[in-house]
Protein backbone atom coordinates (compact mmCIF):
# COMPACT_ATOMS: atom_id res chain seq x y z
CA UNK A 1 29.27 -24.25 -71.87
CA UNK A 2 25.81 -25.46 -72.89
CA UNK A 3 25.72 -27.42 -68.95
CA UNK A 4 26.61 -24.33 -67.71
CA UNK A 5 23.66 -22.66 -69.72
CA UNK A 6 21.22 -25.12 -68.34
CA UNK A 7 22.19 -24.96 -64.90
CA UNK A 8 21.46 -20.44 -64.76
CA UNK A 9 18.19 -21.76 -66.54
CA UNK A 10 17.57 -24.22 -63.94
CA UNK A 11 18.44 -21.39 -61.44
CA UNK A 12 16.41 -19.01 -62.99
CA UNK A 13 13.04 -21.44 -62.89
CA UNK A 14 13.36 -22.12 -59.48
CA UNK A 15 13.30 -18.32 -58.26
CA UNK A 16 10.76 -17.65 -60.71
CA UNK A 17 8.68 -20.61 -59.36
CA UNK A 18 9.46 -19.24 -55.89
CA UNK A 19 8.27 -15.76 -56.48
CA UNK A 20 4.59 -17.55 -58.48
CA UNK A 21 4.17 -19.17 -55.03
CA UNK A 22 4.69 -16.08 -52.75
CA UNK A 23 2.39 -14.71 -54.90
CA UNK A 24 -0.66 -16.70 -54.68
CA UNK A 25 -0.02 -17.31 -51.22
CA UNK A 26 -0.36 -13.98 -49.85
CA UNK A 27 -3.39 -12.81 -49.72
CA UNK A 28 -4.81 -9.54 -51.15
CA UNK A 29 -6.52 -6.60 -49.10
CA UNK A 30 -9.91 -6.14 -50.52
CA UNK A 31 -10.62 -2.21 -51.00
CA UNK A 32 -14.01 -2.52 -51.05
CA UNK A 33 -13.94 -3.71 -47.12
CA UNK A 34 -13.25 0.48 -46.58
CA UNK A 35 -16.06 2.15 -49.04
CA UNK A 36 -17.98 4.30 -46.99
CA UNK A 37 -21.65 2.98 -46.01
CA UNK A 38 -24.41 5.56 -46.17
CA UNK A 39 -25.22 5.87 -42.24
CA UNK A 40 -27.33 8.73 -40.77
CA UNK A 41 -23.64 9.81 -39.50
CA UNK A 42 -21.94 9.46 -42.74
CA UNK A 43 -18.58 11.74 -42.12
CA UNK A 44 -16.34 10.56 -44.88
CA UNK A 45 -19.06 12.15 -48.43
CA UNK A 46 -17.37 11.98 -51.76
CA UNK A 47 -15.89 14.47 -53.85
CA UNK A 48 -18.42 16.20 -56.95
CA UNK A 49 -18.80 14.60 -59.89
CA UNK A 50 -15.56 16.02 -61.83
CA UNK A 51 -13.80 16.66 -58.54
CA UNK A 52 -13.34 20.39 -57.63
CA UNK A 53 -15.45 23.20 -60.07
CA UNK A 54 -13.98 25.41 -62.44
CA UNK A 55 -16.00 28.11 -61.93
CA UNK A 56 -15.90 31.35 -60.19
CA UNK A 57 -17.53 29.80 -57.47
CA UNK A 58 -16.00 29.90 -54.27
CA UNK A 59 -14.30 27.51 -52.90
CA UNK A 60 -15.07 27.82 -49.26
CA UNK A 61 -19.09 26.81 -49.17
CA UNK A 62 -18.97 23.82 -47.59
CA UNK A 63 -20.86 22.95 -44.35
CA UNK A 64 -20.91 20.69 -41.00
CA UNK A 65 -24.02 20.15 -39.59
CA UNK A 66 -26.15 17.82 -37.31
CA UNK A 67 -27.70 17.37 -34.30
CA UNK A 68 -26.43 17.08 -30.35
CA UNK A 69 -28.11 14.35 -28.32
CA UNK A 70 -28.26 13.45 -24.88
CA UNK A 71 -28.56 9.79 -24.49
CA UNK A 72 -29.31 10.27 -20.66
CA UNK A 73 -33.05 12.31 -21.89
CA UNK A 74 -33.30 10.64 -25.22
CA UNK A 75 -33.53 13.93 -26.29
CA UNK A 76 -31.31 16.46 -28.55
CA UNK A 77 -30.19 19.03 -26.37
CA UNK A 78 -29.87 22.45 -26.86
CA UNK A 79 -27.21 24.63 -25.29
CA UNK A 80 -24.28 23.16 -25.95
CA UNK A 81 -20.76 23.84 -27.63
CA UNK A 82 -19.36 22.45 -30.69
CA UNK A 83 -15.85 22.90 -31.86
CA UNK A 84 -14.29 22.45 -35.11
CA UNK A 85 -10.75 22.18 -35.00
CA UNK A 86 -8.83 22.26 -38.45
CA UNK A 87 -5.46 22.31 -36.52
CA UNK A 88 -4.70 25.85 -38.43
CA UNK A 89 -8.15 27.45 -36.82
CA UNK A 90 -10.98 26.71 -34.61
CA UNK A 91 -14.69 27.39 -34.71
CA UNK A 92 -17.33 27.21 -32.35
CA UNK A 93 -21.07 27.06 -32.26
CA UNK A 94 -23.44 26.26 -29.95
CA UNK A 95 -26.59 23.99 -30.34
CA UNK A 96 -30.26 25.10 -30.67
CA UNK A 97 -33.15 24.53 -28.55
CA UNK A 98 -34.19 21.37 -30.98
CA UNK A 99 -30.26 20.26 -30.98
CA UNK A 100 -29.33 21.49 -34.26
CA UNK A 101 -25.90 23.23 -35.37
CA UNK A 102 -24.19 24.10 -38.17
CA UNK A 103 -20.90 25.20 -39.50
CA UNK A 104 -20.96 27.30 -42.81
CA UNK A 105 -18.43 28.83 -45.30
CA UNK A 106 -15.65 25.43 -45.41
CA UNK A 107 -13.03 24.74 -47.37
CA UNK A 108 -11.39 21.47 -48.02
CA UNK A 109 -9.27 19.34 -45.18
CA UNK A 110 -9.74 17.21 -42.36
CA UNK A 111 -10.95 18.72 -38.96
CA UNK A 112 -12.25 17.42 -35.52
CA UNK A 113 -15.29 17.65 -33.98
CA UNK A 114 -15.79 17.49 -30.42
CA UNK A 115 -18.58 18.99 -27.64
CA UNK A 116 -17.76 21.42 -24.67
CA UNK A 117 -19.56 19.34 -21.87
CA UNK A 118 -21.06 20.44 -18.30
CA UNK A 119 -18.59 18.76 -15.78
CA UNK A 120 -20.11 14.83 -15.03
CA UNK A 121 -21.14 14.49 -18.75
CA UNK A 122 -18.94 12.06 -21.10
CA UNK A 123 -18.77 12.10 -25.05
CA UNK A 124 -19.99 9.40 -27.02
CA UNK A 125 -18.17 10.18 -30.23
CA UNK A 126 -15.44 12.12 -28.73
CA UNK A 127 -12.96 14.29 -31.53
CA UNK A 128 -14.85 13.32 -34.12
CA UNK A 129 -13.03 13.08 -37.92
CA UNK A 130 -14.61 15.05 -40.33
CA UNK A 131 -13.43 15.99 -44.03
CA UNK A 132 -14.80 19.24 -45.13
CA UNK A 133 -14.99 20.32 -48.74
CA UNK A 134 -16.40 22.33 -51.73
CA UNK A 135 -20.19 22.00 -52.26
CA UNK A 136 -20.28 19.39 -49.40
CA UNK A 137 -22.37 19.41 -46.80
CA UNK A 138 -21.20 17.04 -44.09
CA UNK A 139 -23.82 15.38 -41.57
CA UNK A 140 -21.92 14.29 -37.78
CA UNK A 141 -24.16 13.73 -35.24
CA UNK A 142 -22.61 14.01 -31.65
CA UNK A 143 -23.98 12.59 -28.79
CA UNK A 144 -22.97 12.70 -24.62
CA UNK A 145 -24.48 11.31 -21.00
CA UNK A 146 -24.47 11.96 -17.52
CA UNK A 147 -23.30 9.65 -14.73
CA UNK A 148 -20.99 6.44 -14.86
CA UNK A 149 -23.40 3.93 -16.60
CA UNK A 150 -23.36 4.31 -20.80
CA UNK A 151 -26.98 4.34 -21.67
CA UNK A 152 -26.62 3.73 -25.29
CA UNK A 153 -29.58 1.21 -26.89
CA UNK A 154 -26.46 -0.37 -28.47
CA UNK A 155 -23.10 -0.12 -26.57
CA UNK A 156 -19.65 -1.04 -27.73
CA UNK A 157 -17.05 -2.28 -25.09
CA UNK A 158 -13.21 -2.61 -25.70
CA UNK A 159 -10.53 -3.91 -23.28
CA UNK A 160 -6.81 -5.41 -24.03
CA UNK A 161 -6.06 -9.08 -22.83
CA UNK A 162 -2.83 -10.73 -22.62
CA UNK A 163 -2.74 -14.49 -24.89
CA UNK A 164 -2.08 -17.09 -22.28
CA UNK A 165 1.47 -18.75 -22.76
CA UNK A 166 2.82 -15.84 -25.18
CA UNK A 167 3.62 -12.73 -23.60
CA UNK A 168 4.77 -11.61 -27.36
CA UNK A 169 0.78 -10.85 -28.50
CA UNK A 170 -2.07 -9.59 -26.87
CA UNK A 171 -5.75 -10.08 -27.93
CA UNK A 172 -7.90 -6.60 -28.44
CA UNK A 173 -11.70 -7.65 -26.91
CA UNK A 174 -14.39 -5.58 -28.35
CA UNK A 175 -18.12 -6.57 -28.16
CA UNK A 176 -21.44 -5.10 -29.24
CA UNK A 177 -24.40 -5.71 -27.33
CA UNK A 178 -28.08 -4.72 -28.98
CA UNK A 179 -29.54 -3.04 -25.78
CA UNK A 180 -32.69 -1.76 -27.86
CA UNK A 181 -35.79 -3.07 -28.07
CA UNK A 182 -35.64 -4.13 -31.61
CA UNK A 183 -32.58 -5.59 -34.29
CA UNK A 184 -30.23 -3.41 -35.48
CA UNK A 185 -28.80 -3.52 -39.30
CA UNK A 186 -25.63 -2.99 -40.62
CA UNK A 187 -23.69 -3.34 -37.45
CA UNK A 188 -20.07 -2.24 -38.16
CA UNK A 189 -16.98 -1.55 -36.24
CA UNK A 190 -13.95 -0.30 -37.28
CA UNK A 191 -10.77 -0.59 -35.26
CA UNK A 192 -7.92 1.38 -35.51
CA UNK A 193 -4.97 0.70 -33.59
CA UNK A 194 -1.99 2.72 -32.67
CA UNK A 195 1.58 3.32 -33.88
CA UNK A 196 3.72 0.41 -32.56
CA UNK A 197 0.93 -2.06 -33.08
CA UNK A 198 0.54 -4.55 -35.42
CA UNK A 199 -3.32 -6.71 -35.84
CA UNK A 200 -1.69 -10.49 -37.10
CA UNK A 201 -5.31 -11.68 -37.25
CA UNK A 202 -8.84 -11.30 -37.15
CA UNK A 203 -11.93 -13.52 -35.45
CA UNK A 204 -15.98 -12.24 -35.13
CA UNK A 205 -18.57 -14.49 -33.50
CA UNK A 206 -20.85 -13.23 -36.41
CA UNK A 207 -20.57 -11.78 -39.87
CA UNK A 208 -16.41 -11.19 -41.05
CA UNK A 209 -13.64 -9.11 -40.59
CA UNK A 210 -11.20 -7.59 -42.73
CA UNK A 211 -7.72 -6.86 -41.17
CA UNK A 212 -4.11 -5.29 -42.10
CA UNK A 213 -1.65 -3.49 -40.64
CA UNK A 214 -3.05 -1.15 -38.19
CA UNK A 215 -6.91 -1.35 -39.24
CA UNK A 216 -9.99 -4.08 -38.93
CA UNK A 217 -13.32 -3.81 -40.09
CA UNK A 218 -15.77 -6.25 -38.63
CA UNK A 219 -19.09 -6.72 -40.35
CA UNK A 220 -21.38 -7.67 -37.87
CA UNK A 221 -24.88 -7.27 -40.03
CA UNK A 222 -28.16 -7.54 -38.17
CA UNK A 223 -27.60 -7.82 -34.72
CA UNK A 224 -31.48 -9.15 -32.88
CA UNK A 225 -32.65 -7.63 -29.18
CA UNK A 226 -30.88 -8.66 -26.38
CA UNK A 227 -27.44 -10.39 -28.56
CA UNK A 228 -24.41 -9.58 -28.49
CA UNK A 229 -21.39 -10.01 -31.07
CA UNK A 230 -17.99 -10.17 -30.04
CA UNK A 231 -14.62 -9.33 -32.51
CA UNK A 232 -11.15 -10.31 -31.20
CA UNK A 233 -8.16 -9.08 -32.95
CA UNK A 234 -4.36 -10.57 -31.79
CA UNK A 235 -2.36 -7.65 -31.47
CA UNK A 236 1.33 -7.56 -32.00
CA UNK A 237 3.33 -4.69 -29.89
CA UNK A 238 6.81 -3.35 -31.31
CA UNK A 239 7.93 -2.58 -28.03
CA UNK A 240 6.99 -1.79 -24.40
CA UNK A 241 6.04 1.86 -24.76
CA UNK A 242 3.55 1.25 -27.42
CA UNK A 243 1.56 -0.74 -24.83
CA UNK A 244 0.75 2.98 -23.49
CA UNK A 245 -0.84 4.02 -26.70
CA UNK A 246 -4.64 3.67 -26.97
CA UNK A 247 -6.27 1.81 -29.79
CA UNK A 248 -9.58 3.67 -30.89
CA UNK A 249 -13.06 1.59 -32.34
CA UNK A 250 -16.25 3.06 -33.92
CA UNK A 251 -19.54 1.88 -33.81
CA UNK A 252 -21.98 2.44 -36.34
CA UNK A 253 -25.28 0.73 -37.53
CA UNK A 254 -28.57 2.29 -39.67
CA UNK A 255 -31.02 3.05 -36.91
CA UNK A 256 -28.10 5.20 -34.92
CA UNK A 257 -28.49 8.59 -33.46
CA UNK A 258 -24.54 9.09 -33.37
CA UNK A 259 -22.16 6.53 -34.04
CA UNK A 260 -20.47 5.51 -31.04
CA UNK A 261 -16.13 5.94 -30.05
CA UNK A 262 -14.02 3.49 -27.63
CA UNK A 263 -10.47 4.16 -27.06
CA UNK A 264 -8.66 1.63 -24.82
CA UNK A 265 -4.79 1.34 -23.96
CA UNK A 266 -3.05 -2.52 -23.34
CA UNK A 267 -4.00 -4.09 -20.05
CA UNK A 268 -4.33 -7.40 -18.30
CA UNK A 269 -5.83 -10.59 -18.30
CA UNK A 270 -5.69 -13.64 -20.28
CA UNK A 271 -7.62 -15.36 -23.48
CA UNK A 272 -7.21 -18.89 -24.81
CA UNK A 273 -9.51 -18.24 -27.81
CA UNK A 274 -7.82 -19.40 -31.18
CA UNK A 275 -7.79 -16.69 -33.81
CA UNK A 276 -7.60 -16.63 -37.48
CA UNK A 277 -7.29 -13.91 -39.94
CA UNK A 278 -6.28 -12.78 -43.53
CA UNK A 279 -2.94 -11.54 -42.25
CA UNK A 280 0.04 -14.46 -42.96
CA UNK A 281 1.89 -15.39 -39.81
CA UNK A 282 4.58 -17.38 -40.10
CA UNK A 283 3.56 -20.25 -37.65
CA UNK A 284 0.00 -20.51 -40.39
CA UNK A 285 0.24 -22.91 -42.60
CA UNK A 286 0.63 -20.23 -45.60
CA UNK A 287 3.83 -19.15 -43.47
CA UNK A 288 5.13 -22.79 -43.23
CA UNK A 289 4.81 -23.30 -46.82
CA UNK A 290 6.79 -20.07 -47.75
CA UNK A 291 9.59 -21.12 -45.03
CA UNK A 292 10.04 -23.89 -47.14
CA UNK A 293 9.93 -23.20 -50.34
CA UNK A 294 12.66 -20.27 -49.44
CA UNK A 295 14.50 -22.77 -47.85
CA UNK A 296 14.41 -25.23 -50.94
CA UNK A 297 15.03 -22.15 -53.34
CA UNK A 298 18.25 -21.62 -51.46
CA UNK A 299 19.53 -25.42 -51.08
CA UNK A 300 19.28 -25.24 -54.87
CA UNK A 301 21.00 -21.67 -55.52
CA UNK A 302 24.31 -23.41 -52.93
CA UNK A 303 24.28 -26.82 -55.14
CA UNK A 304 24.13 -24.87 -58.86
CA UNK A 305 26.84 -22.33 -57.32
CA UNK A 306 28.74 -25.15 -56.52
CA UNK A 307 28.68 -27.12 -59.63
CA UNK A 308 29.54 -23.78 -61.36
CA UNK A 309 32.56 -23.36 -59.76
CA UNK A 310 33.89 -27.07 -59.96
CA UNK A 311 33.63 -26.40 -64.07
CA UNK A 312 35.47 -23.60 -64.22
């Protein structure tokens, strides 16, 4: 009885030795990677000190304002329609003669933002997210050109690439390119990938990226005239139809007019860059050491079952 005692304990160290190991070696998401930075097109404010107000306030005073611009003048531009689009209702305004608009009396919820263009002109930030709420007054800037050639002083670039020799992942290319005639600061660019799609890992030419599940943030920093930065995230589809879907990137950095929006579906090509990331595959060496210590956990689990049952 006592052997049989010290052979569960045995069992029981093992798995619990095991389950330490997974532990450490899976790494943690970092929260703080996703705090909201205070840009001039900060759409995500947070809640009042307290949360909601229990007076007899009302609850629907909250605002969306900022200006249109036409990247193609370098002007704001008057004339031109904004919708809000709460899914439930719709509003529309149109911009002044310096740009301006506004959208009084909000409640709380997510909306979308987008601009009714003249035919020729394309959105920068097209349906722009937006949280509205009490006592806040949300700033979105929203910006458009004419023609085929983006003029932006700092324009982001996405496109899908198959990895050569594994037709099971493909590589997301985005790249910023500091067009202006001075550096940009706080160069960030958040990624957001579609249902079906899975990032496995994570690789900028400068600064670092955070990646999981269906998101990366890449923290470019200060980006000088005339550079450019690339990110490259391996992409892992669930199946063929979620090639179709289109993965959507934002742009933003301090001396912005409007942040800038890329969407881009799969397409074709080929990269040999090696990437790494925070994410454990199982061909990393994190994901070799967990194959075998599951592996070892079980050879021992079949020899103490064994032994068990020749005692009885």
């Amino acid at each position: 009885m006592k052997t049989t005692h010290q052979l569960w304990l045995a069992l029981i160290a093992v798995v619990a030795l095991i389950l330490l190991a997974v532990g450490i070696a899976l790494p943690g998401v970092q929260p703080a990677a996703y705090a909201q930075r205070p840009t001039p097109t900060n759409i995500f404010p947070p809640l009042p000190e307290g949360g909601e107000s229990d007076s007899e306030e009302p609850l629907h005073n909250g605002t969306v304002s900022g200006i249109v611009f036409n990247y193609s003048t370098s002007r704001p531009q008057g004339g031109i329609g904004v919708v809000l689009d709460g899914g439930g209702w719709v509003l529309e305004t149109v911009s002044g003669a310096d740009g301006h608009y506004i959208f009084r009396g909000l409640g709380s919820g997510p909306a979308t933002l987008r601009l009714r263009l003249p035919e020729g002109a394309t959105a920068v930030n097209p349906d722009l997210e937006v949280y509205t709420g009490h006592n806040l007054d949300v700033n979105a800037n929203l910006g458009y050109y004419t023609g085929d050639q983006p003029p932006m002083p700092v324009l982001l670039t996405a496109e899908y690439a198959l990895v050569e020799g594994d037709s099971a992942y493909l590589v997301l290319n985005l790249q910023v390119e500091n067009r202006w005639t001075a550096e940009v600061t706080g160069v960030l660019v958040d990624a957001r990938l579609p249902t079906g799609q899975q990032i496995i890992s994570a690789q900028t030419s400068r600064g670092w990226a955070d990646a999981v599940g269906l998101r990366a943030l890449a923290h470019l920093g200060n980006l000088p005239q005339g550079q450019k930065a690339d990110v490259r995230l391996q992409v892992r589809p669930a199946s063929p139809e979620a090639l179709g879907k289109k993965a959507r990137a934002i742009l933003t950095y301090d001396q912005q007019m409007t942040s800038q929006i890329v969407e881009v579906a799969a397409g074709g090509g080929a990269i040999t860059m090696p990437v790494t990331g925070e994410v454990v595959a199982w061909n990393s060496p994190t994901g070799l050491w967990l194959v075998v210590l599951f592996a070892a956990a079980f050879g021992c689990a079949v020899v103490l079952g064994a032994r068990l049952k020749n005692r009885r």
